[in-house]
Protein backbone atom coordinates (compact mmCIF):
# COMPACT_ATOMS: atom_id res chain seq x y z
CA UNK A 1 0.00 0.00 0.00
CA UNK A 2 1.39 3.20 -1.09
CA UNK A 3 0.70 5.79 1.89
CA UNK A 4 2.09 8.74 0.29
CA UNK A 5 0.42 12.22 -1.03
CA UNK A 6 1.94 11.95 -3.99
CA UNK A 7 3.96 9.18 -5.74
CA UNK A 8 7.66 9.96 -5.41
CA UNK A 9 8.86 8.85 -8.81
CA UNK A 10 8.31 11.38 -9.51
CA UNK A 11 3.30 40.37 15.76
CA UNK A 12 0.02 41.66 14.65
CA UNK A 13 -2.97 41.10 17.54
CA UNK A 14 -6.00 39.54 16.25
CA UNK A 15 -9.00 41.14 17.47
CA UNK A 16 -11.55 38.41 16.24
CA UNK A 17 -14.76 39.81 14.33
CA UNK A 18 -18.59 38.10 15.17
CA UNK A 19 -19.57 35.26 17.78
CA UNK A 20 -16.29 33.66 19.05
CA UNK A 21 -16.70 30.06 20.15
CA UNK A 22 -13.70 28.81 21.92
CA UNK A 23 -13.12 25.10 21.63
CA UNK A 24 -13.92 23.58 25.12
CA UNK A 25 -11.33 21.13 24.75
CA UNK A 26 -8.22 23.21 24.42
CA UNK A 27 -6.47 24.94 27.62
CA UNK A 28 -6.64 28.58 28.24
CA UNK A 29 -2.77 28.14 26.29
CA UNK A 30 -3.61 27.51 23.15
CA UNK A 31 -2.20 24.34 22.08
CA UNK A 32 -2.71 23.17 18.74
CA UNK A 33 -1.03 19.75 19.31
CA UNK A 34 -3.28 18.98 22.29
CA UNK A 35 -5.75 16.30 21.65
CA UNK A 36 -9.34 15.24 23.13
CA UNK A 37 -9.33 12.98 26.19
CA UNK A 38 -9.40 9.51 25.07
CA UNK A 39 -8.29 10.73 21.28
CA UNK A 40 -9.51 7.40 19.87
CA UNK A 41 -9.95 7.49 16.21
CA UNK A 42 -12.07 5.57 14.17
CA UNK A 43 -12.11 4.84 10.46
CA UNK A 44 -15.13 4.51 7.98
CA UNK A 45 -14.28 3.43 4.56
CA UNK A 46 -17.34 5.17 2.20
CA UNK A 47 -18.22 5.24 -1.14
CA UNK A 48 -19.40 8.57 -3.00
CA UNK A 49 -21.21 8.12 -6.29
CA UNK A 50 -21.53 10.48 -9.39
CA UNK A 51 -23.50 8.17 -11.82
CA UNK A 52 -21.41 5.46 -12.93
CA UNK A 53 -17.79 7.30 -11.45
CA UNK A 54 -17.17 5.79 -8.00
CA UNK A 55 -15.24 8.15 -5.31
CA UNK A 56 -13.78 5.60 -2.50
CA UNK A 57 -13.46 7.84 0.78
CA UNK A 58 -11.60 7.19 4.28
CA UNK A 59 -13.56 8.83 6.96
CA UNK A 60 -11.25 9.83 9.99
CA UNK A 61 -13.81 10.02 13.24
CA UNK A 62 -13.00 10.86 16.74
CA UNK A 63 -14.20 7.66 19.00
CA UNK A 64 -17.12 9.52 21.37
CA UNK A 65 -18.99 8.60 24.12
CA UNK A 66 -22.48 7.90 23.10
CA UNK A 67 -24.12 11.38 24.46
CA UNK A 68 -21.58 13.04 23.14
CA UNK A 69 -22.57 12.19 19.59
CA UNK A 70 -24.97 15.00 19.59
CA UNK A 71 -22.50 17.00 19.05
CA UNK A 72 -21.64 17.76 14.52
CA UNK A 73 -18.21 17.76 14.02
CA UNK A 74 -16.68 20.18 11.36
CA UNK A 75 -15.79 18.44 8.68
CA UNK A 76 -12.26 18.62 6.61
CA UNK A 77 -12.02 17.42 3.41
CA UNK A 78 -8.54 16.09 1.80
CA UNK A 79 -7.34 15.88 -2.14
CA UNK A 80 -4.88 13.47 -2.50
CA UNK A 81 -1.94 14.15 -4.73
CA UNK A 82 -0.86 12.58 -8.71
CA UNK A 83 -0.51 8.67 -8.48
CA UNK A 84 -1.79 8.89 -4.78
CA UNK A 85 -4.78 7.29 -2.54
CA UNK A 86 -7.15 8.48 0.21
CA UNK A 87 -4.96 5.97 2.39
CA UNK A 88 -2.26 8.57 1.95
CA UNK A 89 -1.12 11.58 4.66
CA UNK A 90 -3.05 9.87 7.26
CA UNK A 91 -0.78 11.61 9.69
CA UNK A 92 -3.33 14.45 9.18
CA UNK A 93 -6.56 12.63 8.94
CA UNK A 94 -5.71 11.54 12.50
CA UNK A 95 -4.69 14.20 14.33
CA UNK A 96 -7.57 16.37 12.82
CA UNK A 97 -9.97 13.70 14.14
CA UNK A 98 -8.18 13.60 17.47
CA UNK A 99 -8.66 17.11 18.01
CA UNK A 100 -12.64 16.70 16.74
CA UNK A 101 -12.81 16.22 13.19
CA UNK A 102 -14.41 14.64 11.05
CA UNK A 103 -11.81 14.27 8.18
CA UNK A 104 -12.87 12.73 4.84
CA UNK A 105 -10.15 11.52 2.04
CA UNK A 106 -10.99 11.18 -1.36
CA UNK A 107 -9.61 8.85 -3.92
CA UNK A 108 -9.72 10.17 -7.57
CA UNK A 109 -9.85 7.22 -9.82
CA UNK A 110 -8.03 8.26 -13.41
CA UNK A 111 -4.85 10.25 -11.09
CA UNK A 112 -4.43 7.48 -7.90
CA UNK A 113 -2.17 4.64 -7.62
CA UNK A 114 -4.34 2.90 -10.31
CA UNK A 115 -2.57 4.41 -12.50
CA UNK A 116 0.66 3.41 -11.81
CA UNK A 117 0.80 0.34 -9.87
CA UNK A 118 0.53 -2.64 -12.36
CA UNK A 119 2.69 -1.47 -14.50
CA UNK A 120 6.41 -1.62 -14.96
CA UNK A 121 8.86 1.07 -13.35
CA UNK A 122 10.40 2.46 -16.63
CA UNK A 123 6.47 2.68 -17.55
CA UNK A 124 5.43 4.28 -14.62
CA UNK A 125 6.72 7.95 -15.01
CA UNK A 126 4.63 7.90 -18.27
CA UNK A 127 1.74 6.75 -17.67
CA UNK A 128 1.58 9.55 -14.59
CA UNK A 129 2.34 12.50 -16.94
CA UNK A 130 -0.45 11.33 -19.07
CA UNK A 131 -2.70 11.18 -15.69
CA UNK A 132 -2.12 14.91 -14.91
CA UNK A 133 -4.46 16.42 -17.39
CA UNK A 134 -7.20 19.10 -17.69
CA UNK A 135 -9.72 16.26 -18.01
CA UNK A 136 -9.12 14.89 -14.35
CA UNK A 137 -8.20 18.20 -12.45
CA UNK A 138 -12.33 18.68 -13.80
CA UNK A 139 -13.05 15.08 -12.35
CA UNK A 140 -11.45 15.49 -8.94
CA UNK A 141 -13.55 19.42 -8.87
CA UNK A 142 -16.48 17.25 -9.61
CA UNK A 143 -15.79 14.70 -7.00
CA UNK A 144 -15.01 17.29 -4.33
CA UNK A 145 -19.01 18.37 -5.00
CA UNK A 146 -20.65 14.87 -5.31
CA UNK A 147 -19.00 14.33 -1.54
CA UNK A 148 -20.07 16.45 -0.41
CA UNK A 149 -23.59 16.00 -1.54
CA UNK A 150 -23.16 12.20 0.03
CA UNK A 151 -21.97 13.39 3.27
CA UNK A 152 -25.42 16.04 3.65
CA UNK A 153 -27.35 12.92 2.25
CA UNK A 154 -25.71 10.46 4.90
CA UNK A 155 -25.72 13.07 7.52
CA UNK A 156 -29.74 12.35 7.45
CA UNK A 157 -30.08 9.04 6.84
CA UNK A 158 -31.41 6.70 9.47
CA UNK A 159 -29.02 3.97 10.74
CA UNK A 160 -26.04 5.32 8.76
CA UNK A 161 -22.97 5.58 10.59
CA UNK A 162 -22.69 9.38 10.32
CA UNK A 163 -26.18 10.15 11.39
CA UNK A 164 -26.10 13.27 12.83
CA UNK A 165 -22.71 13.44 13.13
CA UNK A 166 -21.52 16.35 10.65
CA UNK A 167 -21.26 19.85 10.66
CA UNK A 168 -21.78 20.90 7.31
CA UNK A 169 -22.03 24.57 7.83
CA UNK A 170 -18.40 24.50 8.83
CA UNK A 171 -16.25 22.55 5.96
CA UNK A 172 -12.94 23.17 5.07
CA UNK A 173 -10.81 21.63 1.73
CA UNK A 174 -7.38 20.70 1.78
CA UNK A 175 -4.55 19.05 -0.15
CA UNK A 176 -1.76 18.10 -1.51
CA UNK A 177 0.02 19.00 -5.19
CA UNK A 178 -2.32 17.76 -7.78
CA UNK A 179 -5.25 18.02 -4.48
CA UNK A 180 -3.94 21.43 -3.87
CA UNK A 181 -4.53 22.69 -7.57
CA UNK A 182 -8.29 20.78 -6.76
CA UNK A 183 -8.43 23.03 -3.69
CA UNK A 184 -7.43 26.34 -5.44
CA UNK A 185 -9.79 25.31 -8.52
CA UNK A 186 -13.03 24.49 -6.02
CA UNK A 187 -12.01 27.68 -3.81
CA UNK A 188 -12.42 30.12 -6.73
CA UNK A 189 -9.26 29.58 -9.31
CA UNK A 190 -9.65 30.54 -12.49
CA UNK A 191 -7.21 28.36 -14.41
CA UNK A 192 -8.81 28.70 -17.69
CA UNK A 193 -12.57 30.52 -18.52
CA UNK A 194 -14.72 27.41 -17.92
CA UNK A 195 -13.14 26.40 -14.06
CA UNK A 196 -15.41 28.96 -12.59
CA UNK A 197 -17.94 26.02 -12.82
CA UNK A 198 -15.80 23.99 -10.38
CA UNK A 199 -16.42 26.30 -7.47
CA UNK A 200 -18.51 25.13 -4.31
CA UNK A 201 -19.69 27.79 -2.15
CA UNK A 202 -20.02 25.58 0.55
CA UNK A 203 -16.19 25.55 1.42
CA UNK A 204 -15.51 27.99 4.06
CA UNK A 205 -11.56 28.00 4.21
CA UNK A 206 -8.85 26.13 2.26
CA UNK A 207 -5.20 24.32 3.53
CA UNK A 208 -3.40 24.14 0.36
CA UNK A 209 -0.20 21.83 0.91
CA UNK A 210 2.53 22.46 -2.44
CA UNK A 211 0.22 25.52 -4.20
CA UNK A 212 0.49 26.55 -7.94
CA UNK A 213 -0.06 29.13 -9.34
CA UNK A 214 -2.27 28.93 -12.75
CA UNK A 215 -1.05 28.01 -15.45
CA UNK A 216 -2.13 31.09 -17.56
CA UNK A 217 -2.07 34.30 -17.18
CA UNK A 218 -0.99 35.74 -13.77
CA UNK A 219 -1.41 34.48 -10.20
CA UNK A 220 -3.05 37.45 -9.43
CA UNK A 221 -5.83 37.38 -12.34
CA UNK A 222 -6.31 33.31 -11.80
CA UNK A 223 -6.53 33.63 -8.14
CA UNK A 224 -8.95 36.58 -7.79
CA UNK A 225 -12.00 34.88 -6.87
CA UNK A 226 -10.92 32.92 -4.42
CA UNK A 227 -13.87 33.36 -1.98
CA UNK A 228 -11.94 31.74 1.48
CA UNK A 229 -9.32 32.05 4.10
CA UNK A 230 -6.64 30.22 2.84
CA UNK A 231 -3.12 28.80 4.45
CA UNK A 232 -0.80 27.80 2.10
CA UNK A 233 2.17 25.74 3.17
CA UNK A 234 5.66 24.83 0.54
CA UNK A 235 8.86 24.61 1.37
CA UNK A 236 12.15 25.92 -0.15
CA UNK A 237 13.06 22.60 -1.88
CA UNK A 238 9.05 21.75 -3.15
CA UNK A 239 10.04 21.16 -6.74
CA UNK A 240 7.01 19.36 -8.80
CA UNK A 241 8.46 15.75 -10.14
CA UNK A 242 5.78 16.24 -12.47
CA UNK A 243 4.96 19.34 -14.11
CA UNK A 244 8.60 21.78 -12.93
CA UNK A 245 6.48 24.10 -10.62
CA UNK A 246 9.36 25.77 -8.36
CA UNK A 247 9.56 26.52 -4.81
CA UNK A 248 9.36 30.20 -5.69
CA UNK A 249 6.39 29.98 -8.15
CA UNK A 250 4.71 28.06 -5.70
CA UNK A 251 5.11 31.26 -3.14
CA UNK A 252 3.08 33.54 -6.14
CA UNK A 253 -0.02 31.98 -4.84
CA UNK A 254 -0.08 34.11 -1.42
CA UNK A 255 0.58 37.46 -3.85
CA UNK A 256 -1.71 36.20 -5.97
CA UNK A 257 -4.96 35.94 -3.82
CA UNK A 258 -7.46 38.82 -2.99
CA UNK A 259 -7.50 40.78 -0.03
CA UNK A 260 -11.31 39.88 0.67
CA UNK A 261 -9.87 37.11 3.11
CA UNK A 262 -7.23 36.75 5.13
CA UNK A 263 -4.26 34.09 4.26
CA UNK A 264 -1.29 32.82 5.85
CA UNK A 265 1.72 31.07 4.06
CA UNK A 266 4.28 28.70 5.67
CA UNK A 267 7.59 28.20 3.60
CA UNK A 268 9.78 25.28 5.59
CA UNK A 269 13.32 25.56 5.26
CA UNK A 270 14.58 22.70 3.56
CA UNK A 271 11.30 20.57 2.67
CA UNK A 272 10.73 19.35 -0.54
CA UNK A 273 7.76 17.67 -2.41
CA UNK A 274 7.68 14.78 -0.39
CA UNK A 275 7.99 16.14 2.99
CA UNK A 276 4.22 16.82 3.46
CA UNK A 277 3.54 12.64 2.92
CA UNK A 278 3.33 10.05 5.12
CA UNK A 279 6.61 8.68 4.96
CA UNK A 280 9.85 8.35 3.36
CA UNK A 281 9.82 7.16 -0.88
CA UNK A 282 9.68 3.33 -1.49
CA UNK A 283 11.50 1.91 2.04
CA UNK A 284 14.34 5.00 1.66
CA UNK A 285 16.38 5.53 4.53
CA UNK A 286 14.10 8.86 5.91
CA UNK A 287 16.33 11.94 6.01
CA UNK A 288 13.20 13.97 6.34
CA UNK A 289 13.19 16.67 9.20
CA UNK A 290 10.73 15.21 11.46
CA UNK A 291 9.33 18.70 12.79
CA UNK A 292 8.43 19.65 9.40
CA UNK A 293 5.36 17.46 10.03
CA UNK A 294 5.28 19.29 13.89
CA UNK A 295 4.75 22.74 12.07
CA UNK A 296 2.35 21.27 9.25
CA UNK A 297 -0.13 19.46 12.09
CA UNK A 298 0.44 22.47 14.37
CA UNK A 299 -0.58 25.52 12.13
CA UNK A 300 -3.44 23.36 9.99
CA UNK A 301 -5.15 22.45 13.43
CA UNK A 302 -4.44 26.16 14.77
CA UNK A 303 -6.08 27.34 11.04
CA UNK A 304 -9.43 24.60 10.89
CA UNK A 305 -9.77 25.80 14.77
CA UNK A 306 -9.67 29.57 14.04
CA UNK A 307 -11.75 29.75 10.16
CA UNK A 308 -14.13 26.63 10.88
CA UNK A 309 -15.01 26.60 15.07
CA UNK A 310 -14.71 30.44 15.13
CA UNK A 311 -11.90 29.39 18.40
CA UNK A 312 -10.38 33.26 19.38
CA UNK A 313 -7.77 31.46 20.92
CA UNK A 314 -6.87 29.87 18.28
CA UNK A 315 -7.07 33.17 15.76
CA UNK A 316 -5.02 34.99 18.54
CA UNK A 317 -2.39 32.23 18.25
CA UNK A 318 -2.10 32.09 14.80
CA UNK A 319 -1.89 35.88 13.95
CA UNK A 320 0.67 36.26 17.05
CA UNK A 321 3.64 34.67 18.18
CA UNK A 322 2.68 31.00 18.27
CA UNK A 323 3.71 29.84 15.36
CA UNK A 324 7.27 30.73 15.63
CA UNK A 325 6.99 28.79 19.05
CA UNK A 326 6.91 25.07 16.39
CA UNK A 327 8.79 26.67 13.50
CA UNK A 328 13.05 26.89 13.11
CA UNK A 329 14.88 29.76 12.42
CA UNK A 330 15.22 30.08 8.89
CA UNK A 331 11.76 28.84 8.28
CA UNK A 332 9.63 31.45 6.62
CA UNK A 333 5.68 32.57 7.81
CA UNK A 334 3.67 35.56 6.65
CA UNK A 335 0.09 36.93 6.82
CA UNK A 336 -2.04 39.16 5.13
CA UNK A 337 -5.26 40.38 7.05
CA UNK A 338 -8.50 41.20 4.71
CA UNK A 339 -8.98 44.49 4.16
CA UNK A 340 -12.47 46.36 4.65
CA UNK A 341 -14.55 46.37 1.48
């Protein structure tokens, strides 16, 4: 089982606006690392339909006592990356569940492991080029929307394991390379004049791990609808095996986006493409730096806290100090507040 993102062959105050709903689980010290008592996590293996297409999905659940089932749980959504699965970068899936998500991976048949896996290793490199087309960036879009139209369905259906058990009102997308250009494209990028179609306004903030920038025109005109928060994370060595996007064409994607929200971008010193998966490529001796994955789990729990449970004490940690308190030196972290319309 592959169980990476992507195959490898390849000091301002926040003063929060609206209703602020601190997370009762977290300490009066923020800590974005701090899980749920208990923290059990439990694992639902789904299937979305859109007609014939299939869309397998790995549900990530926190284990709860029976009352406290009442109780929706935001949900996060996760893009996988080219030649990938939704068994991949379950690192995140369960620490967002520890901490009270529900987090929901998607597998995109035509650009997962399907792809690649019966065939031969010199064959492999092709075959995955051919996979990261126009045609399948509009089938993952579409698969992102017929998910979520299972999850509202399940959501109400009697004896179905999540019953009751979502908060749809609060739903954030995320991932990773090719499932980052999915979560630009379904938060409002224009990469060509048709992708406005691929937009779901029921996404209310965006963790884009390895961002492009379109492929036409300029960042800024591509990325100007883009209608949520958004935290963008790359590092200085996240060069695209497929496709030559550069660790400084990657950063054009904070310029790029309006001022109508705010955004955040982490740049880790020394990461490249593979250091947001699960583990190291193919059995490889991991020379990874291990808090890379620290700062990635740390800030994305800080963000879904601040943008989807409205948590001030998370939006005061993330627009202060804290997240130099998980980062090194040389890595690099900016924000851009919205500006009043």
């Amino acid at each position: 089982m592959i169980s990476t993102c992507l195959l490898a062959l390849l000091p301002a105050f926040f003063q929060a606006t609206g209703p602020a709903k601190p997370s009762a689980q977290l300490s009066e010290a923020y800590d974005p690392m701090q899980l749920a008592t208990g923290s059990e996590v439990q694992h639902l293996q789904l299937i979305a339909k859109r007609g014939e297409r299939e869309i397998p999905l790995l549900v990530y659940l926190p284990v709860s006592e029976p009352e406290a089932k009442l109780k929706r749980l935001p949900v996060v959504l996760f893009s996988h990356g080219l030649g990938g699965s939704r068994q991949g970068c379950a690192y995140l899936g369960e620490h967002w569940a520890a901490r009270g998500f529900a987090a929901v991976f998607m597998q995109h048949a035509g650009s997962d492991e399907a792809v690649w896996k019966e065939l031969r290793p010199w064959k492999r490199m092709w075959a995955l080029k051919r996979a990261a087309n126009a045609e399948n960036a509009a089938l993952r879009c579409q698969d992102v929307s017929s998910t979520i139209d299972a999850l509202e369905g399940w959501n109400l259906e009697p004896e179905h394991a999540l019953l009751g058990r979502l908060d749809l009102e609060h739903l954030a997308m995320s991932g990773h390379s090719f499932g980052a250009v999915t979560t630009q494209m379904v938060c409002g990028q224009n990469a060509a004049a048709s992708a406005a179609i691929f937009t779901d306004k029921r996404i209310d903030a965006a963790l884009v791990l390895s961002p492009s920038p379109p492929k036409f025109g300029s960042a800024k005109a591509g990325l100007r609808d883009v209608f949520v928060p958004m935290l963008l994370i790359t590092g200085s060595l996240d060069k695209a095996p497929i496709g030559g996007v550069t660790p400084e064409q990657r950063r054009e994607v904070f310029d790029g986006l309006p001022n109508s929200h705010e955004r955040f971008e982490l740049m880790l010193d020394g990461a490249d493409h593979m250091a947001f998966t699960q583990s190291a490529f193919m059995g490889k001796k991991d020379h990874r730096n291990p808090k890379h994955h620290t700062a990635i789990l740390s800030l994305s729990s800080a963000f879904l806290d601040a943008y989807l449970r409205e948590d001030v004490l998370a939006k005061n940690w993330l627009m202060g100090t804290g997240p130099r308190s998980v980062l090194e030196t040389a890595d690099g972290w900016r924000l851009a507040l919205a500006k009043q319309q």
